[in-house]
Protein backbone atom coordinates (compact mmCIF):
# COMPACT_ATOMS: atom_id res chain seq x y z
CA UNK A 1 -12.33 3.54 -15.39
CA UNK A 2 -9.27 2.59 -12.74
CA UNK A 3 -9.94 -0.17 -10.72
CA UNK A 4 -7.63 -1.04 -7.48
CA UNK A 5 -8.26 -4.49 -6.45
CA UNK A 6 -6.67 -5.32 -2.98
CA UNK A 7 -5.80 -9.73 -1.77
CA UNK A 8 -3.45 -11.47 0.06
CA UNK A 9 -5.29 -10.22 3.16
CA UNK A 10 -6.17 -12.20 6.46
CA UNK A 11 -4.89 -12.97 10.16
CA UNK A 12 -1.37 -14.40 11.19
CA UNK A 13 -0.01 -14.50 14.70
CA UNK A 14 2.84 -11.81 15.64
CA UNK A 15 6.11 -12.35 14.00
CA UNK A 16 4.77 -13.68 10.80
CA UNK A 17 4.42 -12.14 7.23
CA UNK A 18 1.90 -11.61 4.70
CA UNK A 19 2.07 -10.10 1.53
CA UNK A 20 -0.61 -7.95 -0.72
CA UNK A 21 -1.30 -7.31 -4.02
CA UNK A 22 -3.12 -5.32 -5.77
CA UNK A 23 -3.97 -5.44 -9.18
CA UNK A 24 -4.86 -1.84 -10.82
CA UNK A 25 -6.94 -1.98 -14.33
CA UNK A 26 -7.48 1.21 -16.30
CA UNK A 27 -4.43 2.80 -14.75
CA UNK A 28 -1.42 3.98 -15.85
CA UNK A 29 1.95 3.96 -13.97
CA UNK A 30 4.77 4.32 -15.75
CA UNK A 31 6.14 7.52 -18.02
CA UNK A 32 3.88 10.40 -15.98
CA UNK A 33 5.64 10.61 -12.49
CA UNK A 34 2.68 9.10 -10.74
CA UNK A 35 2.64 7.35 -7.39
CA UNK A 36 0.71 4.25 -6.09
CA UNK A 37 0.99 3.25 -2.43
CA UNK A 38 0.01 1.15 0.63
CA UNK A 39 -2.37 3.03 3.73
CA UNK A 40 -3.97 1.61 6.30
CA UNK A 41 -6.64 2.45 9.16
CA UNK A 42 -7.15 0.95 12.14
CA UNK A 43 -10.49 1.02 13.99
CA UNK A 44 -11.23 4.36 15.79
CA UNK A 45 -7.79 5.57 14.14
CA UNK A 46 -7.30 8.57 10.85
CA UNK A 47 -6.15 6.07 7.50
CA UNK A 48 -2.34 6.30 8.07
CA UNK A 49 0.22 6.20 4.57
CA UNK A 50 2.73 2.95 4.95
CA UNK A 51 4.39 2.66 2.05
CA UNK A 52 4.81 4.42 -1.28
CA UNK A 53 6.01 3.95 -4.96
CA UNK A 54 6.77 6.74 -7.34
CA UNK A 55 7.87 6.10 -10.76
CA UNK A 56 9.95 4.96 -11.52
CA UNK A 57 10.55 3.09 -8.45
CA UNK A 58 11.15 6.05 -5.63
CA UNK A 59 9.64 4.63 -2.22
CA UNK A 60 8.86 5.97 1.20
CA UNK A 61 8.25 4.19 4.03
CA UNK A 62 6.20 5.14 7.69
CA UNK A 63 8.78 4.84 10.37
CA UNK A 64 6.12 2.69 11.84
CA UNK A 65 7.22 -0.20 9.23
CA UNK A 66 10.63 1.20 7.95
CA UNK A 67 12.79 -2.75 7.96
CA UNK A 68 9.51 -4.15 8.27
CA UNK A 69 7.73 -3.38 5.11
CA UNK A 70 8.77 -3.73 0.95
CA UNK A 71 6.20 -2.10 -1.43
CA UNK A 72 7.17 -3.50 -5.05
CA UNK A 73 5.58 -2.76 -8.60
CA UNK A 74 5.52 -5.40 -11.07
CA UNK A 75 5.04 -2.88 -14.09
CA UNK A 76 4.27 -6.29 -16.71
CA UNK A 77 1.50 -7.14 -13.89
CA UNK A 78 0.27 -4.13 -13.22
CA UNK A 79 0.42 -5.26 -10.24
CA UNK A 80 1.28 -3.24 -7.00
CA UNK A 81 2.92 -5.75 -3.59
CA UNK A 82 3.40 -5.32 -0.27
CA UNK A 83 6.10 -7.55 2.10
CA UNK A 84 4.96 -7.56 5.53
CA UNK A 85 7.61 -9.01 8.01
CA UNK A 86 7.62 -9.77 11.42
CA UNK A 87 4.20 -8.30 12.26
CA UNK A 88 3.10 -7.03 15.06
CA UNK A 89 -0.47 -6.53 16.44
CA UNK A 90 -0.39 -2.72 15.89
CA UNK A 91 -0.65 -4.01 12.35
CA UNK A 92 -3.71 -4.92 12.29
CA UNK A 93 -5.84 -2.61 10.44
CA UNK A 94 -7.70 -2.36 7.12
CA UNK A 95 -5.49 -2.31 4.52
CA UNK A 96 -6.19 -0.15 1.05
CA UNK A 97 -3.99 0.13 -2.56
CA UNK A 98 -4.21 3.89 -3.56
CA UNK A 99 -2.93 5.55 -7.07
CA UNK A 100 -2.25 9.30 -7.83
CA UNK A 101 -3.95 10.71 -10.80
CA UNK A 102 -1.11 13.11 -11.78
CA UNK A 103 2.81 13.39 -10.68
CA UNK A 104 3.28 13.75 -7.24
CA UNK A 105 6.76 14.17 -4.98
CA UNK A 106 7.48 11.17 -3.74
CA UNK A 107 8.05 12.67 0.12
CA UNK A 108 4.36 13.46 -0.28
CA UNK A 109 3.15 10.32 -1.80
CA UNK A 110 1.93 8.52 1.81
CA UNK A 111 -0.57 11.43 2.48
CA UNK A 112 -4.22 9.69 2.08
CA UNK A 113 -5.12 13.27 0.54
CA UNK A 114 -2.73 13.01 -2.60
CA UNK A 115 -4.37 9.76 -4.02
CA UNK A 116 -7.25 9.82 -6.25
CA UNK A 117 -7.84 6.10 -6.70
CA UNK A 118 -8.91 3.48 -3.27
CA UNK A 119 -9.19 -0.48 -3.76
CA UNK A 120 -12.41 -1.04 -1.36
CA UNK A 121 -9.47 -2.54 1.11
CA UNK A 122 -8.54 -5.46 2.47
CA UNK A 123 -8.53 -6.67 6.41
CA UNK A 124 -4.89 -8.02 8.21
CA UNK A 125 -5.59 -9.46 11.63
CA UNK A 126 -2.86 -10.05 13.53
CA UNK A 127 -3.03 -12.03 16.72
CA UNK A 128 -0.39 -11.86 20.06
């Protein structure tokens, strides 16, 4: 059974950082082309794709966060990270770790509809 388990969550004022983990059990990454990545939704908003990771380490980025954001993979942790710099308010949103089942291209990896796997999220509140 994958589990996706989302922390590093919480509220910082504009121009700060954060970063997120997420620690994936039962899951696979390496060897099979798969994809884990970063969304986020925002209340009243669609869940949006913000960063990507394809193995073995191909990422995408939303223009929203391109220079902003850093997704990592710590393949010994099984561990998936996210560098947030210099937030902004139009940050703030739920945050959720998401994992393909199979190989998917990486330009496609930061569509909600191509994971299989969702942490239960995390909340990042950030404050003008």
């Amino acid at each position: 059974q994958v589990q996706l388990m989302e922390s590093g969550g919480g509220s910082v004022q504009a121009g700060g950082s954060l970063r997120l983990s997420c620690v994936a059990s039962g899951y696979t990454y390496s060897g099979r082309g798969r994809c884990m990545g970063w969304f986020r939704q925002a209340p009243g908003k669609e869940r949006e794709g913000v960063a990507s990771i394809c193995d073995p380490d191909t990422t995408n980025y939303a223009e929203a966060v391109k220079g902003r954001f850093s997704i990592s993979r710590d393949n010994e942790k099984n561990t998936l990270y996210l560098q947030m710099d210099s937030l902004n308010p139009e940050d703030t949103a739920t945050y959720y770790c998401a994992a393909t089942l199979g190989r998917v291209l990486s330009d496609a990896a930061l569509r909600p509809t191509m994971m299989k796997y969702w942490g239960k999220g995390i909340l990042v509140t950030i404050s003008s």
